[in-house]
Protein backbone atom coordinates (compact mmCIF):
# COMPACT_ATOMS: atom_id res chain seq x y z
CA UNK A 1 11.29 15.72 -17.95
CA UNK A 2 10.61 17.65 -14.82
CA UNK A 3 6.70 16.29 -15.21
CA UNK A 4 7.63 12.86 -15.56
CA UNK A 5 9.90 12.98 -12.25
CA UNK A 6 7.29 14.33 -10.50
CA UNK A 7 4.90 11.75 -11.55
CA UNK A 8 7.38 9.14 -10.31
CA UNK A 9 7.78 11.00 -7.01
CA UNK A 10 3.98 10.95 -6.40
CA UNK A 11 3.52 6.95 -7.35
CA UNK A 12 6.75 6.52 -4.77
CA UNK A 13 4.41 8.29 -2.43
CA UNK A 14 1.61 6.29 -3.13
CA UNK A 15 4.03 3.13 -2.72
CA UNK A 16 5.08 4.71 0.71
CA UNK A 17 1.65 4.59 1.74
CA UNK A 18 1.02 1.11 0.83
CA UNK A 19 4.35 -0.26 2.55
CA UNK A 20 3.41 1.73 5.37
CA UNK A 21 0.28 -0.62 6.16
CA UNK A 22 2.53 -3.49 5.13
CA UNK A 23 5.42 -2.53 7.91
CA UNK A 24 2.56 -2.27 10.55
CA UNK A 25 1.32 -5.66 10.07
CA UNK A 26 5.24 -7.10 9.67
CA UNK A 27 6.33 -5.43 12.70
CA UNK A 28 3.28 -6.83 14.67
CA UNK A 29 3.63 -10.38 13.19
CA UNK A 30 7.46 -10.49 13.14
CA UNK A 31 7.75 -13.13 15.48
CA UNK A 32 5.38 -15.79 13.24
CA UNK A 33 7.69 -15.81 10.54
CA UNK A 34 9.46 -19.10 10.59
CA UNK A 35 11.00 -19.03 6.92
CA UNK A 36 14.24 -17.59 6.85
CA UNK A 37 13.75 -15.98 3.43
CA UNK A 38 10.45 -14.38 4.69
CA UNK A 39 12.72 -12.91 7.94
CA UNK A 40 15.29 -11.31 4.98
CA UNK A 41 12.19 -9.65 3.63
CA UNK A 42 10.20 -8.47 6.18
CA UNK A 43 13.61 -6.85 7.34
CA UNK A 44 14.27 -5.52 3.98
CA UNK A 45 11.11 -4.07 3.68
CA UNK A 46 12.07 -1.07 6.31
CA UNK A 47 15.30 0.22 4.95
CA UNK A 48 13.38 -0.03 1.27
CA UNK A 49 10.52 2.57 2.77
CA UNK A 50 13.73 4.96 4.10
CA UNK A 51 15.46 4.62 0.43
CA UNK A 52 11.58 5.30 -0.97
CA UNK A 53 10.83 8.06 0.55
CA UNK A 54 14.39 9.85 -0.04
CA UNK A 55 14.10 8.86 -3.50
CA UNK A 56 10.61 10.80 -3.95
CA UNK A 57 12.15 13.70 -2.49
CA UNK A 58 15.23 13.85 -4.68
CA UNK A 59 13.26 12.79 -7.72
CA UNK A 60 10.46 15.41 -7.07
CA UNK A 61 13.41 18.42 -6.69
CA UNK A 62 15.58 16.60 -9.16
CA UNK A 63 18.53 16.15 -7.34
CA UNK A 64 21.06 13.71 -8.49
CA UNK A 65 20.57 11.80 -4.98
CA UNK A 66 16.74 10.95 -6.09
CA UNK A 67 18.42 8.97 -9.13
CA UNK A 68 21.14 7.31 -7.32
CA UNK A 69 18.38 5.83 -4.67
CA UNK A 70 16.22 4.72 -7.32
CA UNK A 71 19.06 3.23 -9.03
CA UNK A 72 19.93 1.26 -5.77
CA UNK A 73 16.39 0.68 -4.80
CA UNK A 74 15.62 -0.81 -8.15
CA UNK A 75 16.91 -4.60 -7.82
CA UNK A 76 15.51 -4.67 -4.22
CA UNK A 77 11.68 -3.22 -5.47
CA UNK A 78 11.78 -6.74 -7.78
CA UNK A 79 12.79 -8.82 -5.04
CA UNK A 80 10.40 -7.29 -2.58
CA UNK A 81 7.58 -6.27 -4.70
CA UNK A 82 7.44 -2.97 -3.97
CA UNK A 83 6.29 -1.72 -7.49
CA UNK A 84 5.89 1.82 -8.88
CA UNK A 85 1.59 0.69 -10.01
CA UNK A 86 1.70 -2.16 -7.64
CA UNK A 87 -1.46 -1.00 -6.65
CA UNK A 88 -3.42 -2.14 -9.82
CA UNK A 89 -2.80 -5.71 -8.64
CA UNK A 90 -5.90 -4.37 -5.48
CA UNK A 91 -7.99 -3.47 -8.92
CA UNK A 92 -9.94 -6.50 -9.08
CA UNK A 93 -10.38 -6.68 -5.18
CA UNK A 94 -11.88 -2.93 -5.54
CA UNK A 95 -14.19 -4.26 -7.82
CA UNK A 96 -15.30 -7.54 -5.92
CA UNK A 97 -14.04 -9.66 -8.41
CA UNK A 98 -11.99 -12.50 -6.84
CA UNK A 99 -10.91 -14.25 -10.01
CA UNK A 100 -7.38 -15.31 -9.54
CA UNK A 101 -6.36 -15.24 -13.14
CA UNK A 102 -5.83 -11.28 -12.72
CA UNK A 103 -3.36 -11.24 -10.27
CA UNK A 104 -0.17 -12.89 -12.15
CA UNK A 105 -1.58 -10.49 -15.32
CA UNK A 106 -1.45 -7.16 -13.33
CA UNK A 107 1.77 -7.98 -11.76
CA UNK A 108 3.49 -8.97 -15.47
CA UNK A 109 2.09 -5.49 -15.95
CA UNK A 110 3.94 -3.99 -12.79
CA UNK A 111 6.89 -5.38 -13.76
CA UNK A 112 7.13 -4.20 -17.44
CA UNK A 113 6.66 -0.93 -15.97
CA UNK A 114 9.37 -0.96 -14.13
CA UNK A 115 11.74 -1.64 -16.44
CA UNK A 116 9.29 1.01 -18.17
CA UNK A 117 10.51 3.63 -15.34
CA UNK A 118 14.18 2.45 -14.78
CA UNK A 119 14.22 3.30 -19.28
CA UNK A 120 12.89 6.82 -18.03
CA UNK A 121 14.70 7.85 -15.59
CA UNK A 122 18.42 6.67 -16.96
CA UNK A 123 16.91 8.89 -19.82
CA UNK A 124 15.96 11.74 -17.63
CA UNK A 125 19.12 11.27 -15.29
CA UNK A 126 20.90 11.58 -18.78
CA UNK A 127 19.12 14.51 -19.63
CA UNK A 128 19.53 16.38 -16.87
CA UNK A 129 22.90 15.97 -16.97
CA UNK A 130 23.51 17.53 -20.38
CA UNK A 131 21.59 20.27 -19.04
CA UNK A 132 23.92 21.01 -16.44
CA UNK A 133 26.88 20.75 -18.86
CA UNK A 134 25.54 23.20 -20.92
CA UNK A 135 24.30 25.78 -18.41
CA UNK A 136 28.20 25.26 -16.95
């Protein structure tokens, strides 16, 4: 189990550095957005990369903090798109194809996995905690 929190710790990395580009172009561009619902997520967006990052590092030492963040992060990565393999949706762009039928596919994809994580880590969470009970 410790494997597969680590892997989840590295893709929230790799989602930090994504929403990092994203916060540099919403905090220079802030002022364009007219839509209030855009507004909500553009401010979203920067407590999400705080509750990322601290959820990497509790998930990658397996502290019970990682699991709570991720548990609290999880409603607000569907409404924001800020997806574990969100990066496969930028797979067809690396290879110049510019078909838009793959981009709902790969982010049906994102989503199932997901849910896919949230399954594994209530399982690992679970896990971890019966370890603790019988070490105690």
């Amino acid at each position: 189990m410790r494997i597969l929190l680590r892997v989840f710790a590295f893709l929230d990395l790799l989602t930090v550095i994504f929403m990092t580009m994203q916060l540099w172009d919403i905090a220079e561009n802030f002022s364009k957005f007219t839509v209030p619902s855009d507004k909500i997520q553009a401010i979203l967006m920067f407590p999400m990369f705080v509750l990322v990052i601290i959820g990497a590092l509790g998930l990658s030492l397996g502290k019970k903090y990682g699991f709570i963040s991720y548990y609290i992060q999880f409603p607000f990565r569907l409404y924001l798109w800020v997806l574990s393999l969100g990066f496969i949706t930028l797979l067809p762009e690396a290879f110049e194809n510019y078909d838009d039928k793959w981009f709902p596919i790969l982010l049906k994809v994102c989503y199932v996995a997901e849910f896919i994580r949230l399954y594994l880590t209530i399982r690992a969470h679970y896990l971890t905690q019966e370890q603790q009970r019988l070490n105690n």
